[in-house]
C-alpha atoms as a PDB file:
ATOM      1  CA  UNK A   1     -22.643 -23.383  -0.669  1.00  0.00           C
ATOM      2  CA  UNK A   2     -20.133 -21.021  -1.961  1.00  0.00           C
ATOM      3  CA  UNK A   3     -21.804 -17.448  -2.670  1.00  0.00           C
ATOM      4  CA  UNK A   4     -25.431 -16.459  -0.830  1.00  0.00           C
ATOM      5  CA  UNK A   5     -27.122 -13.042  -1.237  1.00  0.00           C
ATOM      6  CA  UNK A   6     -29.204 -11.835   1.599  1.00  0.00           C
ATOM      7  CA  UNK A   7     -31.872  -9.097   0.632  1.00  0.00           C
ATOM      8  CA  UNK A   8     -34.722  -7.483   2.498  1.00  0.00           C
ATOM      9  CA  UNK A   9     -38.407  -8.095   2.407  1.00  0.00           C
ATOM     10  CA  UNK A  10     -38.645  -5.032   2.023  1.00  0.00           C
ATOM     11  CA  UNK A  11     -37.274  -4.953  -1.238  1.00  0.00           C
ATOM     12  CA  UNK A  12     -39.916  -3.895  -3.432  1.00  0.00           C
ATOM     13  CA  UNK A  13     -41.160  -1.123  -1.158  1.00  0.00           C
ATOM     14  CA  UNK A  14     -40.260   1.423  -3.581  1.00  0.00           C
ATOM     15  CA  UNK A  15     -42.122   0.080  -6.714  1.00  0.00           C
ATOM     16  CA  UNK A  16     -45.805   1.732  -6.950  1.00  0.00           C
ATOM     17  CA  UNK A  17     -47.542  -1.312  -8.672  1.00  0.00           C
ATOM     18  CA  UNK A  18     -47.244  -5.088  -9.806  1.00  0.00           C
ATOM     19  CA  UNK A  19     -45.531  -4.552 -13.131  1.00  0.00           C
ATOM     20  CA  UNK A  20     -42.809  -2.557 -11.733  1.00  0.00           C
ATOM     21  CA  UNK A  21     -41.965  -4.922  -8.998  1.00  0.00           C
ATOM     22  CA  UNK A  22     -42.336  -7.510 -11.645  1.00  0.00           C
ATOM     23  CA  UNK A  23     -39.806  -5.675 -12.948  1.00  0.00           C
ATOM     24  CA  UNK A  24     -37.622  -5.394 -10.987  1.00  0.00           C
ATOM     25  CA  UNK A  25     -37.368  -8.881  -9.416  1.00  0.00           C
ATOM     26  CA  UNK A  26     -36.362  -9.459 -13.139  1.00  0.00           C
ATOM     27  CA  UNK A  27     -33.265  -7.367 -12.985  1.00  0.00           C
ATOM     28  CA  UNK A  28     -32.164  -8.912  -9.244  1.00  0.00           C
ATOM     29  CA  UNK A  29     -32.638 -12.533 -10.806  1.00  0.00           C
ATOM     30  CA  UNK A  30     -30.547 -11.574 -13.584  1.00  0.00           C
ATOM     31  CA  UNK A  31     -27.572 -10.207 -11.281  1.00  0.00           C
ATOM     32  CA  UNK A  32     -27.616 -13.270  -9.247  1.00  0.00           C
ATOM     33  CA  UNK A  33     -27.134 -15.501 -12.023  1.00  0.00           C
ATOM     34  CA  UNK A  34     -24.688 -13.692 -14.107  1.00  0.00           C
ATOM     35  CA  UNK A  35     -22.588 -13.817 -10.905  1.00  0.00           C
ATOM     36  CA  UNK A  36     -23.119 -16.687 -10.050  1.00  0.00           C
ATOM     37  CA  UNK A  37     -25.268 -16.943  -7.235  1.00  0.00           C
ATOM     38  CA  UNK A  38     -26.477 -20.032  -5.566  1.00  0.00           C
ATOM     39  CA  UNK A  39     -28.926 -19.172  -3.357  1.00  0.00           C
ATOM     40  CA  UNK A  40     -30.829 -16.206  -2.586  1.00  0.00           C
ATOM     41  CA  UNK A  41     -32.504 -15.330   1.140  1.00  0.00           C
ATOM     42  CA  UNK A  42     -35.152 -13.086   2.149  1.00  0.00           C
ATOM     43  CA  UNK A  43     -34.687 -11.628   4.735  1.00  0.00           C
ATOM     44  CA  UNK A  44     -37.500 -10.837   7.424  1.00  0.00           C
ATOM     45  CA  UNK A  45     -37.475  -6.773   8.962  1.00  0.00           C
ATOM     46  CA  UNK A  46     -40.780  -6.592  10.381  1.00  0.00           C
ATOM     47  CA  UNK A  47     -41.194  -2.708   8.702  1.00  0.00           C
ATOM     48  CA  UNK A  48     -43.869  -4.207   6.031  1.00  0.00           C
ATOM     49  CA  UNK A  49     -46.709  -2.470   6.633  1.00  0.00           C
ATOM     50  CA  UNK A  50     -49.853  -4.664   6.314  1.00  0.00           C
ATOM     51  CA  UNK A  51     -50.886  -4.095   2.768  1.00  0.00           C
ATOM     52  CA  UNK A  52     -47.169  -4.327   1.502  1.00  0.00           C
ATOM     53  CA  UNK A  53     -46.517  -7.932   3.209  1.00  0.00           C
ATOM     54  CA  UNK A  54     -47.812  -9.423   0.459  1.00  0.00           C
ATOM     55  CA  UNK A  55     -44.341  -8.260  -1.300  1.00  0.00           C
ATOM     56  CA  UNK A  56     -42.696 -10.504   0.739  1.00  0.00           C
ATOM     57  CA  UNK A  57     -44.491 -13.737  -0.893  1.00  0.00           C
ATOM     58  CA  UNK A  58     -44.396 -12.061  -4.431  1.00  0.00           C
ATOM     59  CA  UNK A  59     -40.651 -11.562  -4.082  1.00  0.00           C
ATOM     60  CA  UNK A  60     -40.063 -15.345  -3.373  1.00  0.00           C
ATOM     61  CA  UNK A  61     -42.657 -16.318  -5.748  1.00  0.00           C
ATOM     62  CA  UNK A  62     -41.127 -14.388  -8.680  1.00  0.00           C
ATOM     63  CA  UNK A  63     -37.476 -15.593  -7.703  1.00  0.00           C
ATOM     64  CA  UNK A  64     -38.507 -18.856  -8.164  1.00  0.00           C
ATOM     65  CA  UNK A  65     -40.530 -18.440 -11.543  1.00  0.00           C
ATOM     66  CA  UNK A  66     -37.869 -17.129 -12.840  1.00  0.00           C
ATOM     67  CA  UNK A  67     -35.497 -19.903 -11.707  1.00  0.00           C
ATOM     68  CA  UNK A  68     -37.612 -22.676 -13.153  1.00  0.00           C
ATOM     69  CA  UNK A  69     -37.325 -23.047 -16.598  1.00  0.00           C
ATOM     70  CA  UNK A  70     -39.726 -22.425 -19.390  1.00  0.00           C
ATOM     71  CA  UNK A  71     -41.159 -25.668 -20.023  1.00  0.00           C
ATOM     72  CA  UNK A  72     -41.761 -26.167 -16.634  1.00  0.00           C
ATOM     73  CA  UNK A  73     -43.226 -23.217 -15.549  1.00  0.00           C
ATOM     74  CA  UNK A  74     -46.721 -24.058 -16.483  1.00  0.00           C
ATOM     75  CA  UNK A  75     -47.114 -26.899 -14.409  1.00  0.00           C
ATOM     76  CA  UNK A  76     -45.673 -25.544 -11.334  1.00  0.00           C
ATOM     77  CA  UNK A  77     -47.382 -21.798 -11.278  1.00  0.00           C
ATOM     78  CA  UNK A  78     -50.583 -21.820 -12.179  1.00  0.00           C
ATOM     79  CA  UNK A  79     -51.492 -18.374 -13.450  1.00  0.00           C
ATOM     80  CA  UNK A  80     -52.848 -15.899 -10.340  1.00  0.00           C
ATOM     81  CA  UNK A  81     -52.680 -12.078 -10.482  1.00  0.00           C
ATOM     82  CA  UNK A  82     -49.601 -11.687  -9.375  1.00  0.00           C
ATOM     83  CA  UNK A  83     -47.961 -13.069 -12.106  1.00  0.00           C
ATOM     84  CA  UNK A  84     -49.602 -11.470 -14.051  1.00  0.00           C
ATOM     85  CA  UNK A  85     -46.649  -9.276 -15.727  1.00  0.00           C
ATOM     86  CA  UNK A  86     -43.854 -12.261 -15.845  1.00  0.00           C
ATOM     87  CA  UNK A  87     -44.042 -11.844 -19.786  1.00  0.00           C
ATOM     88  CA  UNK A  88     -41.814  -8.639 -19.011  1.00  0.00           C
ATOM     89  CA  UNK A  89     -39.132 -10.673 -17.261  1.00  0.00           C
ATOM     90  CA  UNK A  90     -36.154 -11.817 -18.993  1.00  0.00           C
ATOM     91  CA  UNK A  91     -34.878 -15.081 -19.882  1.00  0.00           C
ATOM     92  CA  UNK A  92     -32.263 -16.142 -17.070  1.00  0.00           C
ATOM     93  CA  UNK A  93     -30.456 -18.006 -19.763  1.00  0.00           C
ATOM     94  CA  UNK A  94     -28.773 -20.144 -17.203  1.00  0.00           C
ATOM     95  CA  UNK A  95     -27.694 -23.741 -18.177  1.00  0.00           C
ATOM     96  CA  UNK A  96     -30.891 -24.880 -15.912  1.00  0.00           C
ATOM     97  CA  UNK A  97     -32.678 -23.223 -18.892  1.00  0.00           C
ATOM     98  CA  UNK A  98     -31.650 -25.347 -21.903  1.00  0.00           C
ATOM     99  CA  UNK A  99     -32.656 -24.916 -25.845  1.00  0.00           C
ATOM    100  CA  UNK A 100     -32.923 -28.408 -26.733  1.00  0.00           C
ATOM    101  CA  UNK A 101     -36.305 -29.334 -26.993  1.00  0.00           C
ATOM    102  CA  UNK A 102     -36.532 -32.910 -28.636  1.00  0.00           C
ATOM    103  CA  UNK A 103     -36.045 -36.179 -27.324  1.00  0.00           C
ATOM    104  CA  UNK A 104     -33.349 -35.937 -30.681  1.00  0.00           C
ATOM    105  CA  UNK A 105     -31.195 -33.039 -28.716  1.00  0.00           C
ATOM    106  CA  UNK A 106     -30.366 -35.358 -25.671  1.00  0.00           C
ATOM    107  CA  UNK A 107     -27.530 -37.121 -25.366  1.00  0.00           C
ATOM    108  CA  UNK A 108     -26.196 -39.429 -22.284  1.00  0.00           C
ATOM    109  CA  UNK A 109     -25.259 -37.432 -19.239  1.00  0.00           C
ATOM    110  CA  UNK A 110     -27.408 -34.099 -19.708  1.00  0.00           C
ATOM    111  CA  UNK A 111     -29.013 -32.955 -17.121  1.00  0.00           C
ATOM    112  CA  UNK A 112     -32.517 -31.392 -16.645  1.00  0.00           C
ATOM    113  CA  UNK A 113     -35.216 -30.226 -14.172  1.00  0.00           C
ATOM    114  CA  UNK A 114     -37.889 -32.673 -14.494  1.00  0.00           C
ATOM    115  CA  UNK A 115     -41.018 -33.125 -12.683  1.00  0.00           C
ATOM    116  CA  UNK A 116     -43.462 -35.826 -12.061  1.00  0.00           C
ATOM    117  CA  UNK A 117     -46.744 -35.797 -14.105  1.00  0.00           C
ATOM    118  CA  UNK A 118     -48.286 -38.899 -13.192  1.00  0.00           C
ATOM    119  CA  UNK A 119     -46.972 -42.215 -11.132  1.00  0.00           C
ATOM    120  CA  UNK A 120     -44.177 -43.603 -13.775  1.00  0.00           C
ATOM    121  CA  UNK A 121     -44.144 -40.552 -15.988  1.00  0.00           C
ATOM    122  CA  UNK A 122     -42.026 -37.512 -15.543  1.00  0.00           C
ATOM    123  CA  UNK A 123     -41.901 -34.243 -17.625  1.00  0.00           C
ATOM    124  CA  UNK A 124     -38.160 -33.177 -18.711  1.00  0.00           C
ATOM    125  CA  UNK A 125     -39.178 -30.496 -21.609  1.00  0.00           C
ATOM    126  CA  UNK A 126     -39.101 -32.837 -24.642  1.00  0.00           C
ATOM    127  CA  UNK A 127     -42.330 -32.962 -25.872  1.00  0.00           C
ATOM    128  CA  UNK A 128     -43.102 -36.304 -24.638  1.00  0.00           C
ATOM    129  CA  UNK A 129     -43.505 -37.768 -21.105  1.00  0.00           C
ATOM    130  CA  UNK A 130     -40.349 -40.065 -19.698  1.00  0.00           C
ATOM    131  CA  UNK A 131     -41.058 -42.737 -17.996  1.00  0.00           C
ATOM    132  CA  UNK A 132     -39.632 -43.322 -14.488  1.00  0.00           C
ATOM    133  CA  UNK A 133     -40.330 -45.921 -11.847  1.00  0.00           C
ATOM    134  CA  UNK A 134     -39.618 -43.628  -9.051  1.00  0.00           C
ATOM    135  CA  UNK A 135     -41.598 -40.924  -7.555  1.00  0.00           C
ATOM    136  CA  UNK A 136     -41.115 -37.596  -7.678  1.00  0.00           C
ATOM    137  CA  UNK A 137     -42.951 -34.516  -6.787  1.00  0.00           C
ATOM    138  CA  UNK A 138     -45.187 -32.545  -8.862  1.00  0.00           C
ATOM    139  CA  UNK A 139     -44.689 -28.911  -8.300  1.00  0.00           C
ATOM    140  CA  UNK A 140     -40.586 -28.574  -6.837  1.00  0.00           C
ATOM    141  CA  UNK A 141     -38.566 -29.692  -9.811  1.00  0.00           C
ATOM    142  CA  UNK A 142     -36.032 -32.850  -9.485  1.00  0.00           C
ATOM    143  CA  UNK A 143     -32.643 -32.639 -10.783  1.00  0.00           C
ATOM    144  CA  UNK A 144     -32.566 -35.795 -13.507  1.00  0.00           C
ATOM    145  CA  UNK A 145     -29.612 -36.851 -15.858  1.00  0.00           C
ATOM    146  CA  UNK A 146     -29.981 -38.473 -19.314  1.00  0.00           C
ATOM    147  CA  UNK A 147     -28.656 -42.184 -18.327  1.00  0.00           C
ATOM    148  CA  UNK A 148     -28.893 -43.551 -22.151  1.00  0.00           C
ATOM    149  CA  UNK A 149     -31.339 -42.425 -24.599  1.00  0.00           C
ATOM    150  CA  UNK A 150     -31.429 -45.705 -26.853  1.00  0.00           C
ATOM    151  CA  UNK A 151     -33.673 -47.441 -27.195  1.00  0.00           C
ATOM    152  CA  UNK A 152     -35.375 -45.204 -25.101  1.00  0.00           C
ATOM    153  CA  UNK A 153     -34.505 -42.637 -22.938  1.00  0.00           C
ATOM    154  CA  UNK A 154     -33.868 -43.325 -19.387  1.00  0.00           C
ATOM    155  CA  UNK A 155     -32.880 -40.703 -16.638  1.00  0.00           C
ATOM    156  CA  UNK A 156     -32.018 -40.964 -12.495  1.00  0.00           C
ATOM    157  CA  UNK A 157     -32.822 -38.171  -9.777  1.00  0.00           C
ATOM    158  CA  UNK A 158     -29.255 -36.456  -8.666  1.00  0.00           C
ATOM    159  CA  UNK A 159     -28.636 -33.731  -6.568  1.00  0.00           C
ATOM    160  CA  UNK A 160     -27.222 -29.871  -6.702  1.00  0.00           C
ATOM    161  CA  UNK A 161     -24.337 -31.484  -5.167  1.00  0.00           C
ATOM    162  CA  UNK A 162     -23.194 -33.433  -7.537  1.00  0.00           C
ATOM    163  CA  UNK A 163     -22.868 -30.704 -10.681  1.00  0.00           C
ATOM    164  CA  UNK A 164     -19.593 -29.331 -11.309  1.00  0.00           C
ATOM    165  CA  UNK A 165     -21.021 -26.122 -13.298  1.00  0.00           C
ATOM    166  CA  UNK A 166     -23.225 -23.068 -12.119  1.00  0.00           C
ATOM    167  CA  UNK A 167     -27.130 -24.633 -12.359  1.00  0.00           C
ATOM    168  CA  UNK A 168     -29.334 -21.157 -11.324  1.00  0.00           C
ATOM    169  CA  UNK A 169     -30.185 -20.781  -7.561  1.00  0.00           C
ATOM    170  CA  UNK A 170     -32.146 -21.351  -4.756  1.00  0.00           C
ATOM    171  CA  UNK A 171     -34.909 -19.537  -2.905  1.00  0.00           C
ATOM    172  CA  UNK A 172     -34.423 -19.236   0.907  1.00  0.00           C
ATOM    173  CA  UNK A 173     -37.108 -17.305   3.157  1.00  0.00           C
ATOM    174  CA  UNK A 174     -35.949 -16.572   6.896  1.00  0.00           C
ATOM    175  CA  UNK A 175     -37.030 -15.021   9.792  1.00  0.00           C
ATOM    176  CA  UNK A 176     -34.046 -13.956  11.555  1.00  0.00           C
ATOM    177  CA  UNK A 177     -31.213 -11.920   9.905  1.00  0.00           C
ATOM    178  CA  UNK A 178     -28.910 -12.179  12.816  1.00  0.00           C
ATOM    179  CA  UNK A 179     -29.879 -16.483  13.526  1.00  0.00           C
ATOM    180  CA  UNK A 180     -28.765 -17.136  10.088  1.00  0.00           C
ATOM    181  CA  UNK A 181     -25.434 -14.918  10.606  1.00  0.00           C
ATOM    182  CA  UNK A 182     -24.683 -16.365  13.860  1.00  0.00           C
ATOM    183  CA  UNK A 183     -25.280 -20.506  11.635  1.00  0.00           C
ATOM    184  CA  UNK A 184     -23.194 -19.151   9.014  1.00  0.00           C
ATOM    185  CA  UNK A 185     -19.789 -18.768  10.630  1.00  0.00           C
ATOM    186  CA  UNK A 186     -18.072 -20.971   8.264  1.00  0.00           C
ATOM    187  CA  UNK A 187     -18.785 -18.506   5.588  1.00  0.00           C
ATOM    188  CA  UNK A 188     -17.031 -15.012   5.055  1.00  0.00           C
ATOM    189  CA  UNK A 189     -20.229 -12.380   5.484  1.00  0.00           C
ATOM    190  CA  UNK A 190     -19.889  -9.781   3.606  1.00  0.00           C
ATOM    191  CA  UNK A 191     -22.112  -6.521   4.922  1.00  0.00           C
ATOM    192  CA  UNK A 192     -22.820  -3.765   1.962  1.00  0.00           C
ATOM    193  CA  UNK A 193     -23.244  -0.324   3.251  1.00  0.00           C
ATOM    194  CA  UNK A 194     -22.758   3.025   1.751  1.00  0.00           C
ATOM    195  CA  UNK A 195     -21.298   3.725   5.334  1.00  0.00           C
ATOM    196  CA  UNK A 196     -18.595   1.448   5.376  1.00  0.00           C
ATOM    197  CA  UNK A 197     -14.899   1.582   4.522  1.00  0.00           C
ATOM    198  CA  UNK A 198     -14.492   1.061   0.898  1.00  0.00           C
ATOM    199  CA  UNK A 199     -14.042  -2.025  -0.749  1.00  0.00           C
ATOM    200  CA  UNK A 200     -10.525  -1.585  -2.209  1.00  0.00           C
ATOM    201  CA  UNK A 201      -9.112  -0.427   1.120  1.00  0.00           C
ATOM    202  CA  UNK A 202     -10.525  -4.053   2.473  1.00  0.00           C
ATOM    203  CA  UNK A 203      -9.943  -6.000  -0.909  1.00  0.00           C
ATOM    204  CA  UNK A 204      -6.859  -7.814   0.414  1.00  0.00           C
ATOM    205  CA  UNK A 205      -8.217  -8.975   3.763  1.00  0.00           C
ATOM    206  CA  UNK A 206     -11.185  -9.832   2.327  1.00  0.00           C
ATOM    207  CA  UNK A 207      -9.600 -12.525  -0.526  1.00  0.00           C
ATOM    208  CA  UNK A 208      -7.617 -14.142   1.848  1.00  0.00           C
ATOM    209  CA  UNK A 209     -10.491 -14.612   4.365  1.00  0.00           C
ATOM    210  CA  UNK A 210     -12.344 -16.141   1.950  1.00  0.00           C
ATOM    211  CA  UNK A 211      -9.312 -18.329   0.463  1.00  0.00           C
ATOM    212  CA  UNK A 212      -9.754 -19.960   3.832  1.00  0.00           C
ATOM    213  CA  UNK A 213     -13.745 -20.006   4.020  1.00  0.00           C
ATOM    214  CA  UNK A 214     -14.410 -20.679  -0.016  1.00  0.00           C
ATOM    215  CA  UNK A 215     -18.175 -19.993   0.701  1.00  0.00           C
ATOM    216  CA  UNK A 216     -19.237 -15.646   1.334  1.00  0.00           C
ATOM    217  CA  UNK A 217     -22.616 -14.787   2.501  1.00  0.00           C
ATOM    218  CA  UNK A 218     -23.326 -11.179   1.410  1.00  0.00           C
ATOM    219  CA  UNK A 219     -26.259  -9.178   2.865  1.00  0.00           C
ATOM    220  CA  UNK A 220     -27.850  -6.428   1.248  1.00  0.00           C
ATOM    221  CA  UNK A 221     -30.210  -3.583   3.050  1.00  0.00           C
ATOM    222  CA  UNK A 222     -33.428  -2.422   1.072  1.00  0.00           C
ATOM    223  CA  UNK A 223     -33.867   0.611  -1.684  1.00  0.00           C
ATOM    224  CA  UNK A 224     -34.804   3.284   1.677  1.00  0.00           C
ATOM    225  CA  UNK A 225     -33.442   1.825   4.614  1.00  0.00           C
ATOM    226  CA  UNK A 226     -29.601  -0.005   5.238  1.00  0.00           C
ATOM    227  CA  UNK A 227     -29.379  -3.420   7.208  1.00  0.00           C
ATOM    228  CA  UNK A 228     -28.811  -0.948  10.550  1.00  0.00           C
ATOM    229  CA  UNK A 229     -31.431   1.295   9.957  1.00  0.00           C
ATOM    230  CA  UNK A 230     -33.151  -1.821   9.090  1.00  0.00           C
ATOM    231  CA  UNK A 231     -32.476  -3.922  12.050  1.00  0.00           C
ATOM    232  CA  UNK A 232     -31.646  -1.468  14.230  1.00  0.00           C
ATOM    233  CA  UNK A 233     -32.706  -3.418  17.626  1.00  0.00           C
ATOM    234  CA  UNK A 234     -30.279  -6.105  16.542  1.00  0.00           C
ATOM    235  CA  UNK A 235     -27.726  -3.779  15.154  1.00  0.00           C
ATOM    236  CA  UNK A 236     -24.970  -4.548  17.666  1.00  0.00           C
ATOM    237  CA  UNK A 237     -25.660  -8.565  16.876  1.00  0.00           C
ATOM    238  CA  UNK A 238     -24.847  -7.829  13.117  1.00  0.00           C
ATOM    239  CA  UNK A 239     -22.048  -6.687  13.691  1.00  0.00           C
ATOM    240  CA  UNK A 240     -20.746  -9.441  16.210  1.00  0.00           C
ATOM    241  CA  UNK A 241     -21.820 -11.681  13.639  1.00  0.00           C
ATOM    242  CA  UNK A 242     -20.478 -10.475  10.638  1.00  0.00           C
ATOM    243  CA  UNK A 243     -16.835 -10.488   8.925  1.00  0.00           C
ATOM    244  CA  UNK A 244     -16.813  -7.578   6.911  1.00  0.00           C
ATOM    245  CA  UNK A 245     -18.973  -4.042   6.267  1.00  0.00           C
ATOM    246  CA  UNK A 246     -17.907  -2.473   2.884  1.00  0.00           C
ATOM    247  CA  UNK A 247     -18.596   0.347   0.647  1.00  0.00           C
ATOM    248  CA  UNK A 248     -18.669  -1.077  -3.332  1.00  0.00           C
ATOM    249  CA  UNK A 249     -19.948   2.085  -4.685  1.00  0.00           C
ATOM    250  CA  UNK A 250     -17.504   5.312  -3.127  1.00  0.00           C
ATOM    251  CA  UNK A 251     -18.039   8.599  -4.283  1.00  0.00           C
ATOM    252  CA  UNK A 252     -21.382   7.943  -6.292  1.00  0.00           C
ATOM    253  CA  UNK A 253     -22.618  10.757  -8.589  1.00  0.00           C
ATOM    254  CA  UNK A 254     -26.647   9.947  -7.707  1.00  0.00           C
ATOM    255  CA  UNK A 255     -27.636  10.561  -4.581  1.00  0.00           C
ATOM    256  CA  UNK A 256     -29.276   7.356  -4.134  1.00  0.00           C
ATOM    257  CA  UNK A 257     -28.243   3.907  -5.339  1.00  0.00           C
ATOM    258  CA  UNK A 258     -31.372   1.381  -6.196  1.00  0.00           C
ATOM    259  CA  UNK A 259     -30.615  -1.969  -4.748  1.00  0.00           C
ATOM    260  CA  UNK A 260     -30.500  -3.801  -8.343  1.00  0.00           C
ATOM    261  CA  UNK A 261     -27.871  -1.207  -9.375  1.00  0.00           C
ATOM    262  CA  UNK A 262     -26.054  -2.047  -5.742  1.00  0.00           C
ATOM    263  CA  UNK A 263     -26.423  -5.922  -5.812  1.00  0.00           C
ATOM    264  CA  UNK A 264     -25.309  -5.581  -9.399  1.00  0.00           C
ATOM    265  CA  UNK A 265     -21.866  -3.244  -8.358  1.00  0.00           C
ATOM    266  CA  UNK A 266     -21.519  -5.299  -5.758  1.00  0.00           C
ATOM    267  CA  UNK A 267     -21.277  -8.797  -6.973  1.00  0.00           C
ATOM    268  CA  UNK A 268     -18.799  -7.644  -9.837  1.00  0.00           C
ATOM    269  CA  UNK A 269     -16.037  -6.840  -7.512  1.00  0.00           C
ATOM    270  CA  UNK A 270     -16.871  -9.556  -5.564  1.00  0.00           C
ATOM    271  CA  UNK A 271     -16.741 -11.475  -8.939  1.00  0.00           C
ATOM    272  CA  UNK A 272     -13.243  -9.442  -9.823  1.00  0.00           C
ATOM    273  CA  UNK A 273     -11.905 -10.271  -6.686  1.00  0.00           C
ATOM    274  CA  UNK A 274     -12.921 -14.173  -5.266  1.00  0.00           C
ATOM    275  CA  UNK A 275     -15.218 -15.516  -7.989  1.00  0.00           C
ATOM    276  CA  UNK A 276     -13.330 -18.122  -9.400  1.00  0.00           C
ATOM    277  CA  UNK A 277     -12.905 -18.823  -4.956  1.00  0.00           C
ATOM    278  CA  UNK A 278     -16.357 -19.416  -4.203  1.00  0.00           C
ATOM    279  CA  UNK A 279     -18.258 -19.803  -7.399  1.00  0.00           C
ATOM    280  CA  UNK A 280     -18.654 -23.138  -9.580  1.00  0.00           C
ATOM    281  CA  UNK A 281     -17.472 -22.426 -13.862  1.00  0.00           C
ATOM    282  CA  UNK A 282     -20.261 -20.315 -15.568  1.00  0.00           C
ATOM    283  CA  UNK A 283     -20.009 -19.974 -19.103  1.00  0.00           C
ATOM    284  CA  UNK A 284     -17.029 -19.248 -20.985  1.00  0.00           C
ATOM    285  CA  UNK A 285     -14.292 -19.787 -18.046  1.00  0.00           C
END
């Protein structure tokens, strides 16, 4: 899978209350899809004190709200407090998310989330229920594309695999930082730290690594703590497991960075520099 972000659990630690975490999942979501991200991980750190580990869940549970689209979302999250403020997040607007809304919009070979309703019926967003000999689940959405839609509209389960353009991203949850590092060797992992070298000095080395890998794994640390200070027991097994530590942001004028504003910097120059490398087409290539 060409480009995976790794943030913290701890994430949200600096947001007081539910609508500003809300909030601010929101603005992450929307960085990883304008750049392109396929699938985002969550990191365990073990520093979430007990009435914060529910921040963990919520994190995961908003990145995936926000991932399914609109006409969807109903079905698979039933309304519970803590989405309670996911009117305030924006549309991801990715091409998971379409407009047309009438079995009259579809056309042969679209493709759309759909899930299953009932045994031979499957909901694809069109106002009326599809039907569909095979079964599918009811609450994690199943790639479908339009086979014909005369005389009536018939549609077959595919996979992420097998779409050539940039279709939103995944939700990963893992327990060990340094495990996943150590299974993702193929990939070029990327460390971002406001103590590293800076990016341009590393630029060069850095594209052609990834010329060869075509797949980067970059990993975040959280809005108070960096992935050392985070991990610091396994600090030494970062770094034997990691490619590159960089420095996106050199010479910033705040004295602290929020991690939306540093995923956000981040991915850009990785965007600048290896996008059209790792990433499938977005919109207007």
């Amino acid at each position: 899978m060409g480009l995976q972000v790794a943030i913290p659990d701890t994430s949200l630690i600096d947001c007081s209350d539910l609508r500003q975490k809300t909030v601010k999942v929101g603005l992450l979501a929307r960085a990883m899809a304008i750049f392109r991200v396929e699938r985002v991980i969550v990191y365990k750190t073990g520093k979430l004190r007990s009435k914060a580990k529910r921040d963990s869940d919520l994190l995961v549970r908003l990145f995936e709200f926000m991932d399914t689209p609109q006409y969807l979302r109903k079905r698979i999250f039933p309304m519970t407090p803590s989405l309670k403020f996911t009117g305030l997040l924006p549309p991801l607007r990715t091409r998971s998310h379409p407009l047309e809304s009438t079995p009259s919009d579809l056309s042969a070979g679209m493709i759309r989330w759909g899930v299953q309703v009932r045994l031979g019926k499957v909901d694809i967003g069109v106002g009326l229920l599809i039907d569909h000999s095979e079964t599918l689940s009811e609450r994690t959405p199943t790639l479908l594309r339009i086979i014909e839609t005369n005389p009536k509209i018939r549609v077959e389960a595919i996979g992420r695999h097998e779409i050539d353009e940039y279709w939103g991203f995944e939700v990963e949850r893992i327990a060990s930082l340094v495990d996943k590092l150590g299974e993702s060797s193929h990939m070029t992992r990327i460390i971002f730290s406001r103590k590293a070298p800076p990016y341009d000095r590393l630029e060069e080395e850095i594209i052609s690594t990834v010329s060869n890998t075509k797949a980067i794994l970059g990993v975040f640390g959280g809005p108070k703590q960096g992935v050392s200070e985070l991990l610091l027991d396994e600090k030494e097994a970062i770094k034997e497991n990691s490619d590159f530590w960089v420095n996106t942001i050199t010479g910033q004028g705040t004295e602290t960075v929020r991690l939306e504003e540093a995923v956000l910097a981040s991915l850009a120059l990785i965007n600048k520099s290896v996008g059209n490398i790792v990433t499938p087409p977005g919109f207007h290539n």
